[in-house]
Each structure stands twice: as structure tokens, then as C-alpha cells.
PDB file of N, CA and C in Angstrom:
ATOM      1  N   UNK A   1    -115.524 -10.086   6.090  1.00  0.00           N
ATOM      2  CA  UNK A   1    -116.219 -10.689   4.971  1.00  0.00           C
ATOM      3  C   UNK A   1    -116.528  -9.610   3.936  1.00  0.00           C
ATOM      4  N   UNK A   2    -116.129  -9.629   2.759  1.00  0.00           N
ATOM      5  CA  UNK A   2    -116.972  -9.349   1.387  1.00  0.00           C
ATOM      6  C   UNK A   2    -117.605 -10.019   0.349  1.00  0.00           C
ATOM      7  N   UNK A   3    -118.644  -8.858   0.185  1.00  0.00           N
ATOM      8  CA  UNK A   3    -119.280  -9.493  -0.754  1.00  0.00           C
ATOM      9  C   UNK A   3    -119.640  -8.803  -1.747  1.00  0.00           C
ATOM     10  N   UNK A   4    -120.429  -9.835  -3.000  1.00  0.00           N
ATOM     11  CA  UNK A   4    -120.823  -8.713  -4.007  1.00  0.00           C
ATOM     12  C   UNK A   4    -122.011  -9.278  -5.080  1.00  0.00           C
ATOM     13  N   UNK A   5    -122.752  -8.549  -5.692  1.00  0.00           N
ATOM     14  CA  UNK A   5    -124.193  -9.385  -5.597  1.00  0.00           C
ATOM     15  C   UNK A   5    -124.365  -8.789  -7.331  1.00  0.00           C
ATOM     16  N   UNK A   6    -124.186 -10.060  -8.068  1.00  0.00           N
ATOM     17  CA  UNK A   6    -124.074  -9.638  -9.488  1.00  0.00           C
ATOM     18  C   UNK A   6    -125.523 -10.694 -10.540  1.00  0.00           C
ATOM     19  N   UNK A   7    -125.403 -10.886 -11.421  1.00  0.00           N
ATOM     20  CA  UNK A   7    -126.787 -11.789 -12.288  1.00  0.00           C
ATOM     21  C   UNK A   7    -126.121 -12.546 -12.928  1.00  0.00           C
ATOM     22  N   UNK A   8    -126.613 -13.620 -13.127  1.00  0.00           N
ATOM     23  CA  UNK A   8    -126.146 -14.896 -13.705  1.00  0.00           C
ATOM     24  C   UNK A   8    -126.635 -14.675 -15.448  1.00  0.00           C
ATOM     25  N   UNK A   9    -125.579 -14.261 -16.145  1.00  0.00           N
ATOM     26  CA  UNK A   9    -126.270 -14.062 -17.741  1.00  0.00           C
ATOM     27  C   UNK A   9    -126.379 -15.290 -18.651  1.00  0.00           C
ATOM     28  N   UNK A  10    -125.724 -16.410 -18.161  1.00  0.00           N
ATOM     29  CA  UNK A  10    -125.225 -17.550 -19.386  1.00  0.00           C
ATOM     30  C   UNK A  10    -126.864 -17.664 -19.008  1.00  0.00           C
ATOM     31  N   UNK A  11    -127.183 -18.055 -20.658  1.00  0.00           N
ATOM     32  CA  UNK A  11    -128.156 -18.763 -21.080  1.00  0.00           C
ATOM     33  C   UNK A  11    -129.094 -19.604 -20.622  1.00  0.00           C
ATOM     34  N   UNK A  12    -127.866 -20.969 -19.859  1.00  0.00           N
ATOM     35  CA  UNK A  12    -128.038 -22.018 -19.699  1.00  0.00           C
ATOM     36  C   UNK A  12    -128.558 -22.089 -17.983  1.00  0.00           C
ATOM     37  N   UNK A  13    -127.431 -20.932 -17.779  1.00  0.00           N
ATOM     38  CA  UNK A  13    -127.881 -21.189 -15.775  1.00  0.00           C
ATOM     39  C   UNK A  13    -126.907 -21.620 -15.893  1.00  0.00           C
ATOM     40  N   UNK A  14    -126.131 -22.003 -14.742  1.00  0.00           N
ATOM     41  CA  UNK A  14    -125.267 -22.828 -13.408  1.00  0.00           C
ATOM     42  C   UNK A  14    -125.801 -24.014 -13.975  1.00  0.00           C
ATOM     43  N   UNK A  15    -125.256 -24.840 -15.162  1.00  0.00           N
ATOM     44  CA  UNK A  15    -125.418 -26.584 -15.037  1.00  0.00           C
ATOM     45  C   UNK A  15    -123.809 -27.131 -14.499  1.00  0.00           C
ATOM     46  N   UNK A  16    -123.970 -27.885 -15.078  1.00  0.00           N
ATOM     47  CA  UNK A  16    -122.850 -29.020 -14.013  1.00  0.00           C
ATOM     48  C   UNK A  16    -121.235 -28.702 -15.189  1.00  0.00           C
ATOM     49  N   UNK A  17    -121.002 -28.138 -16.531  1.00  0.00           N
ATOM     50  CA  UNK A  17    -119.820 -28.167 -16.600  1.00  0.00           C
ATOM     51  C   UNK A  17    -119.357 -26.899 -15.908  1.00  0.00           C
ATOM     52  N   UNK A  18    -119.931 -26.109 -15.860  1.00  0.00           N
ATOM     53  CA  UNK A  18    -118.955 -24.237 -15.414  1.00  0.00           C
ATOM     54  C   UNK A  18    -119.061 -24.337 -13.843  1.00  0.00           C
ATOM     55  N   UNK A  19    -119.956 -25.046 -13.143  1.00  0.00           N
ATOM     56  CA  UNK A  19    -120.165 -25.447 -11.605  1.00  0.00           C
ATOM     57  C   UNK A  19    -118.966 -26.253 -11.183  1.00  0.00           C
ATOM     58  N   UNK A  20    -118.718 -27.506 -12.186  1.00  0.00           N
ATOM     59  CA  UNK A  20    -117.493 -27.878 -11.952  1.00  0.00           C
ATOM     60  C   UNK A  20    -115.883 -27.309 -12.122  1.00  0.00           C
ATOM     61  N   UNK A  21    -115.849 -26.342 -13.028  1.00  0.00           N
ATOM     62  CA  UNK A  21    -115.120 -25.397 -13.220  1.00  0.00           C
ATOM     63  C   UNK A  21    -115.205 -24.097 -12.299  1.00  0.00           C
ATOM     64  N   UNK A  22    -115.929 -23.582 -11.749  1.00  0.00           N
ATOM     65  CA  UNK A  22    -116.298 -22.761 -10.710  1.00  0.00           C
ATOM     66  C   UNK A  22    -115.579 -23.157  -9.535  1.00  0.00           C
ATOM     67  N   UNK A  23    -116.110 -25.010  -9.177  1.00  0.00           N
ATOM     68  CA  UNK A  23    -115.337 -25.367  -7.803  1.00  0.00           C
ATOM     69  C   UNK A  23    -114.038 -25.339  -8.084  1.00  0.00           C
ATOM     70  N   UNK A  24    -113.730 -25.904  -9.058  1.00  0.00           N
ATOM     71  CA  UNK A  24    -112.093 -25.961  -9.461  1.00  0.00           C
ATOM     72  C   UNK A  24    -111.307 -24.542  -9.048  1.00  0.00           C
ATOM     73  N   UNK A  25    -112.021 -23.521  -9.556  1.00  0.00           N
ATOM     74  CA  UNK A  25    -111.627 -22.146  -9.147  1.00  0.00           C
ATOM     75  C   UNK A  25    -111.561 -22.170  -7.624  1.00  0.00           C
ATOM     76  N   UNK A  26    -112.249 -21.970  -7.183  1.00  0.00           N
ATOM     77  CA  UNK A  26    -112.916 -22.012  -5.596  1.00  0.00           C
ATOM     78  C   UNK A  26    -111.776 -22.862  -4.551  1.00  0.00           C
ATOM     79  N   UNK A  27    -111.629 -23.638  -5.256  1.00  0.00           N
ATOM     80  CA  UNK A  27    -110.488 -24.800  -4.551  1.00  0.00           C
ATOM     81  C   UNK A  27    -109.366 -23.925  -4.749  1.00  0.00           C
ATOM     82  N   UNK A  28    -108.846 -23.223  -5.870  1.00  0.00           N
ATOM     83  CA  UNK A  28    -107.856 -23.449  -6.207  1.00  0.00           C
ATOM     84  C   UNK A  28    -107.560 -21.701  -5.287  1.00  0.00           C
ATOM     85  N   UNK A  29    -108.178 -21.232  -4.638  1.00  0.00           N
ATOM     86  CA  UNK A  29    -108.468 -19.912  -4.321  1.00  0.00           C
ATOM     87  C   UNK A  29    -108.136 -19.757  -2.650  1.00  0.00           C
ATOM     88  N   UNK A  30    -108.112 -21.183  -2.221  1.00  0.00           N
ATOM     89  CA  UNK A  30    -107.962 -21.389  -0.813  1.00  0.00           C
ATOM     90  C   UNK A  30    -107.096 -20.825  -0.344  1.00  0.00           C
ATOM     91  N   UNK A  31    -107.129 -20.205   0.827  1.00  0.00           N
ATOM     92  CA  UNK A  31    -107.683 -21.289   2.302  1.00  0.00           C
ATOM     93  C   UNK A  31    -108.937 -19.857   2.520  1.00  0.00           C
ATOM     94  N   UNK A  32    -109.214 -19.035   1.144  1.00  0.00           N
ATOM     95  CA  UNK A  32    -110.264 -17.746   0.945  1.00  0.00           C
ATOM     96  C   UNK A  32    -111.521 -18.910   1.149  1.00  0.00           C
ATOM     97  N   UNK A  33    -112.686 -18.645   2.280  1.00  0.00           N
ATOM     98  CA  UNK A  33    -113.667 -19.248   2.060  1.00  0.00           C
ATOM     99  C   UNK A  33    -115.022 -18.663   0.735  1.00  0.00           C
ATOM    100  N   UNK A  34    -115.625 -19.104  -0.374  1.00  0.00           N
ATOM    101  CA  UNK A  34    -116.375 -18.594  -0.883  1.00  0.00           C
ATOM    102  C   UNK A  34    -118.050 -19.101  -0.915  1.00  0.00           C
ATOM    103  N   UNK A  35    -118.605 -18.159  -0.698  1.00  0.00           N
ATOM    104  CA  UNK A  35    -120.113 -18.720  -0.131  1.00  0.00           C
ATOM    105  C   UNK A  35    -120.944 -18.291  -1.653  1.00  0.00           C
ATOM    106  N   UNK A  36    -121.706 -18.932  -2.403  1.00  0.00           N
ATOM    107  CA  UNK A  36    -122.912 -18.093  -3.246  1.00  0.00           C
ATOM    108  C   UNK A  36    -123.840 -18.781  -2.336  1.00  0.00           C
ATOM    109  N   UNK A  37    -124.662 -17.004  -2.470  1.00  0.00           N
ATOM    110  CA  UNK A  37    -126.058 -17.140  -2.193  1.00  0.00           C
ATOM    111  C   UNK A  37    -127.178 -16.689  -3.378  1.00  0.00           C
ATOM    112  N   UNK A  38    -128.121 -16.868  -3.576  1.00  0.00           N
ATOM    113  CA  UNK A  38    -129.538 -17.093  -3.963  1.00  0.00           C
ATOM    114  C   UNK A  38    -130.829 -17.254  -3.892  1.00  0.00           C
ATOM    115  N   UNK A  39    -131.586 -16.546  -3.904  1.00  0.00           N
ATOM    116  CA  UNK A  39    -133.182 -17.054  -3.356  1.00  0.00           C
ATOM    117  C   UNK A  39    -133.399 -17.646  -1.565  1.00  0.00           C
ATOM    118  N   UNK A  40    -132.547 -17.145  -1.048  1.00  0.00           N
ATOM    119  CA  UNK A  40    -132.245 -17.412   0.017  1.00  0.00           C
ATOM    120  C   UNK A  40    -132.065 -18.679   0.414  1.00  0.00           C
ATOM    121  N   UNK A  41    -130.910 -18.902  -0.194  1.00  0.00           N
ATOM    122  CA  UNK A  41    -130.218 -20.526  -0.139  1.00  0.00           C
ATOM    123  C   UNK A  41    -128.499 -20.528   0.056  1.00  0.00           C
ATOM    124  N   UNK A  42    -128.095 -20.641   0.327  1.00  0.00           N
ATOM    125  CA  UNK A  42    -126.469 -20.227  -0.063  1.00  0.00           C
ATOM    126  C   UNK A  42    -125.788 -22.060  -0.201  1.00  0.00           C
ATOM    127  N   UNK A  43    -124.425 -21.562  -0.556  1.00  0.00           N
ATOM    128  CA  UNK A  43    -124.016 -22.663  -1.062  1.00  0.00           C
ATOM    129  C   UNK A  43    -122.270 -22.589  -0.954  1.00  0.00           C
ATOM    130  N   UNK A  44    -121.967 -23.616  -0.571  1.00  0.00           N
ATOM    131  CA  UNK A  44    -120.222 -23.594  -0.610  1.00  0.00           C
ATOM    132  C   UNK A  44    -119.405 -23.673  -2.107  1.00  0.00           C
ATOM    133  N   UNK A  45    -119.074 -22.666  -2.451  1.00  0.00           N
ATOM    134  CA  UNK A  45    -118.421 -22.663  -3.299  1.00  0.00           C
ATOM    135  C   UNK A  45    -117.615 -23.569  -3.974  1.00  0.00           C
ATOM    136  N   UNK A  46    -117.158 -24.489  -3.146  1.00  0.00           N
ATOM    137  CA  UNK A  46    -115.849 -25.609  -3.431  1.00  0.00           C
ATOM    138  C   UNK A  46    -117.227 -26.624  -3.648  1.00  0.00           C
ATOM    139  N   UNK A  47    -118.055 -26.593  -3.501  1.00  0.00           N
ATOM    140  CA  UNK A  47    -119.100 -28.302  -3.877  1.00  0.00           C
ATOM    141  C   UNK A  47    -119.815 -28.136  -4.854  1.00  0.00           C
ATOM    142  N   UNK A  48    -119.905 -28.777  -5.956  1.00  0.00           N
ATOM    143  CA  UNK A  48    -120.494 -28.976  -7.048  1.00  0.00           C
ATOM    144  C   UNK A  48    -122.109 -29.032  -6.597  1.00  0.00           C
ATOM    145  N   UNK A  49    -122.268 -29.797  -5.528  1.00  0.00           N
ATOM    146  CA  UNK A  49    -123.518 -30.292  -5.476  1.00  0.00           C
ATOM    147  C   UNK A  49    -124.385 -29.250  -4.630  1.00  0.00           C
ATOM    148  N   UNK A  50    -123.979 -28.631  -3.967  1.00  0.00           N
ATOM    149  CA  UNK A  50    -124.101 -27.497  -3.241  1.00  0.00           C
ATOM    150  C   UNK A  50    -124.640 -26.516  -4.521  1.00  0.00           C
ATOM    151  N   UNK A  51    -123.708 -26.429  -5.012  1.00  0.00           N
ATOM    152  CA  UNK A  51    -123.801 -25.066  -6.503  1.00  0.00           C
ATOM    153  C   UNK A  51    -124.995 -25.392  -7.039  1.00  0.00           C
ATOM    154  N   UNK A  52    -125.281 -26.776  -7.624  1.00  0.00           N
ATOM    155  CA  UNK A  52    -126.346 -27.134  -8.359  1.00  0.00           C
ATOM    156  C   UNK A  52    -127.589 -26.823  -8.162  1.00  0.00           C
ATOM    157  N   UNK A  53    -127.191 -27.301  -6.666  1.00  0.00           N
ATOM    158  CA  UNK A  53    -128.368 -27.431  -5.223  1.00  0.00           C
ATOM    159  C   UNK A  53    -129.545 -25.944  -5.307  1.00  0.00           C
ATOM    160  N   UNK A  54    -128.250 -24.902  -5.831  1.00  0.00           N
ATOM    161  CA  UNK A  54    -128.778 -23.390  -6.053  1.00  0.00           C
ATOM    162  C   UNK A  54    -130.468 -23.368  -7.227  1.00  0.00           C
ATOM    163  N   UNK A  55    -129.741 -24.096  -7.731  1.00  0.00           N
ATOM    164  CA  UNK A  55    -130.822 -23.733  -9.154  1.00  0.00           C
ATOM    165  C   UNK A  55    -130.692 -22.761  -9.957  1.00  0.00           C
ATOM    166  N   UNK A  56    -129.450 -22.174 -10.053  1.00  0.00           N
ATOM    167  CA  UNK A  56    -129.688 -20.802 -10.362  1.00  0.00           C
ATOM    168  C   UNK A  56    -129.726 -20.884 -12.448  1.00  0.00           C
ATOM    169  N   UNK A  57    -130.631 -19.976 -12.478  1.00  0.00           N
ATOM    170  CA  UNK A  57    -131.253 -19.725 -13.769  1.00  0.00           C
ATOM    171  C   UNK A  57    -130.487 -18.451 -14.708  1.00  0.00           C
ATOM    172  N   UNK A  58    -130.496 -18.648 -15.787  1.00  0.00           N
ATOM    173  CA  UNK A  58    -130.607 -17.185 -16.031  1.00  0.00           C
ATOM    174  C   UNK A  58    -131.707 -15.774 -15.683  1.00  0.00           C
ATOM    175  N   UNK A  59    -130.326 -14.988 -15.167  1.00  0.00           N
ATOM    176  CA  UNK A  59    -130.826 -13.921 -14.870  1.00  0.00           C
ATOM    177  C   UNK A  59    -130.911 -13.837 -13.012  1.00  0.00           C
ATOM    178  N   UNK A  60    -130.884 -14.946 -12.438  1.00  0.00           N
ATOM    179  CA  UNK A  60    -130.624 -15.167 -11.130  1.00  0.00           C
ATOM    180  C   UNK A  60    -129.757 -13.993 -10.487  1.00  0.00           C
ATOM    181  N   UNK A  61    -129.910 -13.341  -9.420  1.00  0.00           N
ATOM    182  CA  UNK A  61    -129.322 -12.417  -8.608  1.00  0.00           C
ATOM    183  C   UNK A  61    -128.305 -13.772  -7.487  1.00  0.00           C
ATOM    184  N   UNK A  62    -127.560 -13.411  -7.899  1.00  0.00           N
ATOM    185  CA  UNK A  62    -126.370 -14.173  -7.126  1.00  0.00           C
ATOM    186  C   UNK A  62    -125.480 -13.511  -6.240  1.00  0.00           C
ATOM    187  N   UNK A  63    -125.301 -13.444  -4.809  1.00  0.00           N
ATOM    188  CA  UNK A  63    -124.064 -12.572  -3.935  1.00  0.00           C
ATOM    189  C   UNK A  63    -123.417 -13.924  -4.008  1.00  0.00           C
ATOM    190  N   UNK A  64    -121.880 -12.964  -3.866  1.00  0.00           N
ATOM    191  CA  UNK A  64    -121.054 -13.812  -3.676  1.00  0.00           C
ATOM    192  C   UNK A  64    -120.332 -13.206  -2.583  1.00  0.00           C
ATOM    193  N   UNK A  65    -119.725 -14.505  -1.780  1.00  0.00           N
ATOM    194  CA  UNK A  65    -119.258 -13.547  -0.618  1.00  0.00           C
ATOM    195  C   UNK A  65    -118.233 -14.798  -0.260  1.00  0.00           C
ATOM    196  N   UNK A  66    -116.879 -13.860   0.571  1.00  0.00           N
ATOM    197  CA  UNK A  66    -115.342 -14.372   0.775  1.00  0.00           C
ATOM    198  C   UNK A  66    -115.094 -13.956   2.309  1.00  0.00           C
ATOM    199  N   UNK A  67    -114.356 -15.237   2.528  1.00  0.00           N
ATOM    200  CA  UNK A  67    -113.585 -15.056   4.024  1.00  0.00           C
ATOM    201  C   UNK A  67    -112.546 -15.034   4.173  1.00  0.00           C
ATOM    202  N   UNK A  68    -111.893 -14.619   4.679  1.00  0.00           N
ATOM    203  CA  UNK A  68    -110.581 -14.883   4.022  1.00  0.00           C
ATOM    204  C   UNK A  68    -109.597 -13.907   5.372  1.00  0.00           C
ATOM    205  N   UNK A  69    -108.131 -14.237   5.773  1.00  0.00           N
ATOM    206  CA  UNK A  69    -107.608 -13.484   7.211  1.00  0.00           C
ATOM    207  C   UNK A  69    -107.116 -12.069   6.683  1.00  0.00           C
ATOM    208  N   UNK A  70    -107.295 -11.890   5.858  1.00  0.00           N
ATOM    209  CA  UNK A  70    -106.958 -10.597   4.740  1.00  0.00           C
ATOM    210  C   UNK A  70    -107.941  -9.905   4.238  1.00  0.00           C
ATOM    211  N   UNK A  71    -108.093  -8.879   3.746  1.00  0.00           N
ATOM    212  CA  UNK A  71    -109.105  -8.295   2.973  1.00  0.00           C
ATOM    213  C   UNK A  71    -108.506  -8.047   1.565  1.00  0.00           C
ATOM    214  N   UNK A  72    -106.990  -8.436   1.632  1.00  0.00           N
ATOM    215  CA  UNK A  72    -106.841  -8.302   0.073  1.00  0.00           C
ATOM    216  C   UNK A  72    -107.119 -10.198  -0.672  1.00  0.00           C
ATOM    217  N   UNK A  73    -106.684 -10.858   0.123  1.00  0.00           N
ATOM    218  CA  UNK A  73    -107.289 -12.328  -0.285  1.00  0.00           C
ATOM    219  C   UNK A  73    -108.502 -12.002  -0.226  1.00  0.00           C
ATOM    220  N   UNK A  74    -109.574 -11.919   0.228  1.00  0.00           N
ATOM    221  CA  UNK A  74    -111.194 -11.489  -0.024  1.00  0.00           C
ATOM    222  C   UNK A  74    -111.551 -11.012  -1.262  1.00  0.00           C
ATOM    223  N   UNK A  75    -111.236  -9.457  -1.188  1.00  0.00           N
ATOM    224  CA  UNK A  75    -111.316  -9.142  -2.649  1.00  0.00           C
ATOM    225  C   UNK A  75    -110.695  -9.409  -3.822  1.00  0.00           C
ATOM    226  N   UNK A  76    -109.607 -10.380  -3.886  1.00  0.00           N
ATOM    227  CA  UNK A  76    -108.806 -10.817  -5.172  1.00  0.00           C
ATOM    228  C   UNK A  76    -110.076 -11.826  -5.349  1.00  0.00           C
ATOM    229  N   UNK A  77    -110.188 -12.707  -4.556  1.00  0.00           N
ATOM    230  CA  UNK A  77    -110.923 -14.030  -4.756  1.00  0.00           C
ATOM    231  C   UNK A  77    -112.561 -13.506  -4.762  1.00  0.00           C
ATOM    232  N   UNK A  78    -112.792 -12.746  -4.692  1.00  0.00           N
ATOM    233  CA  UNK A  78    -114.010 -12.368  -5.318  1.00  0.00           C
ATOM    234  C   UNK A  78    -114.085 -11.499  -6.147  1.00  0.00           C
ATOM    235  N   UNK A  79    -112.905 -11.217  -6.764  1.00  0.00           N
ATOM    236  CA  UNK A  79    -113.472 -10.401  -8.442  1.00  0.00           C
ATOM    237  C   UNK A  79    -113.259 -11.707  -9.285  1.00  0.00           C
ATOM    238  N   UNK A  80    -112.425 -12.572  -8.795  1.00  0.00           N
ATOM    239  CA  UNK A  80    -111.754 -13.543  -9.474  1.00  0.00           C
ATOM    240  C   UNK A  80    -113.379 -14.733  -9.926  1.00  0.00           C
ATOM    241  N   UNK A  81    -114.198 -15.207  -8.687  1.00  0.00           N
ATOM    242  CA  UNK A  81    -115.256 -15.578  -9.241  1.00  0.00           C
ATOM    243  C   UNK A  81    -116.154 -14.960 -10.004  1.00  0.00           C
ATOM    244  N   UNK A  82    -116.124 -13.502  -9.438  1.00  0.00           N
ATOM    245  CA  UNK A  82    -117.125 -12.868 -10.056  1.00  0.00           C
ATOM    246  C   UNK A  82    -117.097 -12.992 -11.581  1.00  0.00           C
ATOM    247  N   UNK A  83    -116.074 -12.452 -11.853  1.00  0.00           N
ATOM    248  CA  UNK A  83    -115.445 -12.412 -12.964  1.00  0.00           C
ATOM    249  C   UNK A  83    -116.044 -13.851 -13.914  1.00  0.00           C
ATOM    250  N   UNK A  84    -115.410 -15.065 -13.183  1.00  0.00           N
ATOM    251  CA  UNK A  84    -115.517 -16.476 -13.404  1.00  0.00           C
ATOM    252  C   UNK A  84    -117.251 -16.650 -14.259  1.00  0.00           C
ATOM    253  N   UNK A  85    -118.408 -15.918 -13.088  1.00  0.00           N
ATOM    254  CA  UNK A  85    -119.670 -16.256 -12.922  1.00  0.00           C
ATOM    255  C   UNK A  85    -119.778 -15.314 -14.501  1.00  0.00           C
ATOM    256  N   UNK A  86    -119.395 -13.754 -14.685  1.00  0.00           N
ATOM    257  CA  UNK A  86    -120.030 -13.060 -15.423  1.00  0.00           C
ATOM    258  C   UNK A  86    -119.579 -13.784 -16.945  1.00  0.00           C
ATOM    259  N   UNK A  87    -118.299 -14.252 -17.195  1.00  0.00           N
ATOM    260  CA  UNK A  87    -117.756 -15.108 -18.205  1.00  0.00           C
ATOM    261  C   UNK A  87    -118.401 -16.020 -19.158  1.00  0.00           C
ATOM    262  N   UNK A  88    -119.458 -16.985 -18.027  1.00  0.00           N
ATOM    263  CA  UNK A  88    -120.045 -18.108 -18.299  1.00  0.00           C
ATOM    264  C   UNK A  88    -120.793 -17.800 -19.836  1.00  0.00           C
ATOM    265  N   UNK A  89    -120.938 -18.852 -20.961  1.00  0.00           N
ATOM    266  CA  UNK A  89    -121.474 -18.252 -22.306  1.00  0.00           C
ATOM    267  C   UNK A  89    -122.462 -19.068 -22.267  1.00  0.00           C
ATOM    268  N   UNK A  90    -122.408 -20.901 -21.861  1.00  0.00           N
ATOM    269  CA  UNK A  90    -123.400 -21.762 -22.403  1.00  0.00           C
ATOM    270  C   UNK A  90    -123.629 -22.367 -20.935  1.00  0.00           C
TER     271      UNK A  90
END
């Protein structure tokens, strides 16, 4: 497992369009499992409702963390969200 523990900058927080775009990522990233955690809550990456479930705010400390039978699938698919999460504008 890796992981990596970055801040949520969009404005807005984790609402429901970039969450749904997030899972889309997440799905599309498989059979790499991706977990966010938060405030000591974690959440499956591939579920919208899960993500939401987070609350996460701006400025939120977010790990993100990958499973994956590889360690190069792990770390592709977690710069790849990371990346995804630091992106977010609104």
C-alpha cells in the first residue's frame, strides 16, 4: 500500500460535480484499489456517496492511499488522483 496525504484547496470542498469526476477517475484506474481518508473517516474512492460522506472542506488534510499487485500501479494511480484532488478550482 501507498499513500500520500495532501490539502484540499478548491474553494468549494469535495461537492458532488469533481466527486463525480474523481469516481470516474477512480473507476477508470482499476483493478488499483483507492481509499481517501479524513478526520478519521475514510472513503472508497469509486463511490460518490462515500466521497461526499467525507465532508471534506477547504483546506481539509486528505491521505490518499492505493492497492494495487504492483507498486508501480500504486504510485501511477496515486499521483494520478492526487494530481486530480490538487486540480480541483470550484
Amino acid at each position: 500500500m501507498t499513500e500520500k496525504t495532501i490539502t484540499l484547496e478548491a474553494p468549494n470542498g469535495m461537492h458532488a460535480r469533481p466527486a463525480g469526476e474523481l469516481v470516474k477517475l477512480a473507476k477508470s484506474l482499476s483493478p488499483v484499489k483507492l481509499t481517501l481518508c479524513s478526520g478519521g473517516k475514510c472513503a472508497n474512492a469509486a463511490s460518490m456517496l462515500s466521497l461526499l460522506a467525507l465532508g471534506l472542506k477547504s483546506g481539509s488534510a486528505v491521505t490518499v492511499r492505493a492497492e494495487a499487485a504492483s507498486a508501480g500501479e500504486e504510485s501511477a494511480a496515486l499521483e494520478s488522483i492526487c494530481r486530480f484532488i490538487a486540480d480541483i478550482k470550484d
